[in-house]
C-alpha atoms as a PDB file:
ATOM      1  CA  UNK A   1     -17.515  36.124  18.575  1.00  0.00           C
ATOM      2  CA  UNK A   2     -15.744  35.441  15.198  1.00  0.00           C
ATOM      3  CA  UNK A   3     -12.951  33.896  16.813  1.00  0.00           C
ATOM      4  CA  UNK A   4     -15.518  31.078  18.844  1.00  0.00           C
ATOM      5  CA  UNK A   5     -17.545  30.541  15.466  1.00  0.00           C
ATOM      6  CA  UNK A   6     -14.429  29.471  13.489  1.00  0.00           C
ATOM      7  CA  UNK A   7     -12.987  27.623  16.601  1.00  0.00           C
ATOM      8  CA  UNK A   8     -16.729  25.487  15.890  1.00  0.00           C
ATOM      9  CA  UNK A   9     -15.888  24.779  12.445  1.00  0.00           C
ATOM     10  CA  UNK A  10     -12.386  23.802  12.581  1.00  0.00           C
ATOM     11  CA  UNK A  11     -13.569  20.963  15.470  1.00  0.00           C
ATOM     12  CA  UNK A  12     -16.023  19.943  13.312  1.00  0.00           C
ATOM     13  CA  UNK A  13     -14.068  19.370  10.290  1.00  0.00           C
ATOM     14  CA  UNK A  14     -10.963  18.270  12.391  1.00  0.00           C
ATOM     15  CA  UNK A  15     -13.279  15.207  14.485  1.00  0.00           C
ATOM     16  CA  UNK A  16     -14.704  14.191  11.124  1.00  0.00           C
ATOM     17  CA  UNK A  17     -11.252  13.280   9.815  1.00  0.00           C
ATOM     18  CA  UNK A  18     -10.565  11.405  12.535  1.00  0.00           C
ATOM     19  CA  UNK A  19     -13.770   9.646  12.186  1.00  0.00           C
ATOM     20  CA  UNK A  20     -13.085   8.906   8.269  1.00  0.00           C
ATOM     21  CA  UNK A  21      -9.348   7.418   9.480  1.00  0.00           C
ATOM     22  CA  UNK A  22     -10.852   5.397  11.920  1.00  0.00           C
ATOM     23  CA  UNK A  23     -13.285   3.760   9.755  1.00  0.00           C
ATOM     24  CA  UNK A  24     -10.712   3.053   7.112  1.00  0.00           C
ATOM     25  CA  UNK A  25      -8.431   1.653   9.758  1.00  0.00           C
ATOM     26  CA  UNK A  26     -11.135  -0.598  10.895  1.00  0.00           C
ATOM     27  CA  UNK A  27     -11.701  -1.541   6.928  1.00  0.00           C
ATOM     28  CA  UNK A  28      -8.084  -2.328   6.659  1.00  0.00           C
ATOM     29  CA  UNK A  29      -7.643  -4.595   9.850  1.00  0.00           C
ATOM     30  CA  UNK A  30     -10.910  -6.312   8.776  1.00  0.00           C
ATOM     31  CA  UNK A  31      -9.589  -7.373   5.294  1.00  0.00           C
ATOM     32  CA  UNK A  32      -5.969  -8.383   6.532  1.00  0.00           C
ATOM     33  CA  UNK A  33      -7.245  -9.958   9.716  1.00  0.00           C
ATOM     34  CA  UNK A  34      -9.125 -12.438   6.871  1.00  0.00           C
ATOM     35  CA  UNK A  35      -6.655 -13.740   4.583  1.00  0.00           C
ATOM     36  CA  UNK A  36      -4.232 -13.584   8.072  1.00  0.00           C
ATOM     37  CA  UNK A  37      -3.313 -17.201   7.277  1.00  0.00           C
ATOM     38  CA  UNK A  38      -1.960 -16.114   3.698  1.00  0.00           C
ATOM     39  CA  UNK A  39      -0.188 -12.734   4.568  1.00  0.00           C
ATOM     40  CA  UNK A  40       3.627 -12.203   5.580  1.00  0.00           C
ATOM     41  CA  UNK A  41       4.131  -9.073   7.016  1.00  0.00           C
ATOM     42  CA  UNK A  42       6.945  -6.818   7.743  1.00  0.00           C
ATOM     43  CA  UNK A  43       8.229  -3.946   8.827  1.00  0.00           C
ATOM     44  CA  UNK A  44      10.239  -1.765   5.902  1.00  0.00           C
ATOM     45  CA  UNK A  45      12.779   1.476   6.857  1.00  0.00           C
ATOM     46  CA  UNK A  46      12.033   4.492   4.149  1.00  0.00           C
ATOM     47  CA  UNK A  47      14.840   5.482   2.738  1.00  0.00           C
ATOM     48  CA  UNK A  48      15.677   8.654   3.885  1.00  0.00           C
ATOM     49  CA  UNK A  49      13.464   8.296   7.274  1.00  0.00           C
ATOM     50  CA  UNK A  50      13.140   7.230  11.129  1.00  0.00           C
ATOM     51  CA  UNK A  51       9.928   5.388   9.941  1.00  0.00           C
ATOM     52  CA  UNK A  52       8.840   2.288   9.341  1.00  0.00           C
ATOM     53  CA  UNK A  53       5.730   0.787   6.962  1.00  0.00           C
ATOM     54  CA  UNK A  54       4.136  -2.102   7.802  1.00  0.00           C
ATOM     55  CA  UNK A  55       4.305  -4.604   4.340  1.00  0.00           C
ATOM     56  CA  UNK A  56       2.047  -7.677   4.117  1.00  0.00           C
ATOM     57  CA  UNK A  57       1.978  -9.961   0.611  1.00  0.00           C
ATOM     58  CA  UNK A  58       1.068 -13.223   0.025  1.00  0.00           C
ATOM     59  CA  UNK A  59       3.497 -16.189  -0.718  1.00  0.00           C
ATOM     60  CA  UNK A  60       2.680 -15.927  -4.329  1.00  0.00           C
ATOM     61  CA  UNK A  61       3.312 -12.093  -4.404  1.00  0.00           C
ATOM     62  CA  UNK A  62       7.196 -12.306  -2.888  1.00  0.00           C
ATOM     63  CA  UNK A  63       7.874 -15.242  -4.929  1.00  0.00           C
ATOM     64  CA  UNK A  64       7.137 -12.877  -7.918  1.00  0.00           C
ATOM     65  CA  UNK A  65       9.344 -10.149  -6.999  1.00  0.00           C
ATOM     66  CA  UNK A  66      12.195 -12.725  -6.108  1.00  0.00           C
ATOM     67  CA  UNK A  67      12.114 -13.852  -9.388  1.00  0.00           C
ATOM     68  CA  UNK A  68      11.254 -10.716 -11.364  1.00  0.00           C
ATOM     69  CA  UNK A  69      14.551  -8.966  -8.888  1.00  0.00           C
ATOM     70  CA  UNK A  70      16.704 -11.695 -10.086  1.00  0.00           C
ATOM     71  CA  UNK A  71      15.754 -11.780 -13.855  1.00  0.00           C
ATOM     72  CA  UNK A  72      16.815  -7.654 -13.495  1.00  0.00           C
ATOM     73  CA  UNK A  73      19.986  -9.042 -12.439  1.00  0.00           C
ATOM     74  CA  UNK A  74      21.009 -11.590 -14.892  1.00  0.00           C
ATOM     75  CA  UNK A  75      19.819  -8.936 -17.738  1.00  0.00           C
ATOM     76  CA  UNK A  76      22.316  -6.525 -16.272  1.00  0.00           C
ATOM     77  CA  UNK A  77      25.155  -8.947 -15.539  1.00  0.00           C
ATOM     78  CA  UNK A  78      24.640 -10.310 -19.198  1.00  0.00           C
ATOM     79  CA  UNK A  79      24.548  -6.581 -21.074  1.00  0.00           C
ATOM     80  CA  UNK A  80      28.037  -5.384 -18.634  1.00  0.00           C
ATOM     81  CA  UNK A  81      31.297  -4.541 -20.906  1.00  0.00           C
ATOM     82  CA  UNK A  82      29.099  -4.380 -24.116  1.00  0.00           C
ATOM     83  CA  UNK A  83      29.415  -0.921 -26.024  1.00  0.00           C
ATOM     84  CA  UNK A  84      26.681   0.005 -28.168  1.00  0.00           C
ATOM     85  CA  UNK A  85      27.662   2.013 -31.393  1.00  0.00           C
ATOM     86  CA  UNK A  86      30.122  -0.689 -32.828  1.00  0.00           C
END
C-alpha cells in the first residue's frame, strides 16, 4: 500500500515538471518567433560534448562580440615579447 501511495506522488510531481517545461518552451518560441526577422541563429558544439545549443542574437549583438574578440587580440599581439619587472 506504501509502495502505490508513493508511486502517486512521484507522478504527480514528475507530470508537473513536464507541465512547467512545456509552458516555458511555449514562452520561449513565442518571444523568438517575434523578433524572428532580427535573430540569427545557430547551432554551437559544447566543448567537451555530442551536443549542440541552439544560439540566436541579433545583428547588433555579433557585431559586438566581433569587435570586442578582435580588440582581445590586438591587446595580446601588442603586450607579446614584453617582460614586466625591467
Amino acid at each position: 500500500m506504501k509502495i502505490a501511495g508513493v508511486c502517486v506522488v512521484l507522478l504527480v510531481l514528475l507530470s508537473g515538471c513536464n507541465s512547467t517545461t512545456e509552458s516555458a518552451k511555449n514562452n520561449n518560441e513565442s518571444t523568438i518567433a517575434k523578433n524572428q526577422d532580427d535573430l540569427y541563429c545557430k547551432q554551437d558544439i559544447i566543448t567537451g560534448s555530442k551536443f549542440t545549443k541552439r544560439r540566436c542574437r541579433t545583428k547588433d549583438q555579433i557585431e559586438h562580440d566581433r569587435r570586442a574578440a578582435k580588440d582581445m587580440l590586438n591587446r595580446q599581439q601588442s603586450t607579446v615579447g614584453v617582460q614586466g619587472g625591467q
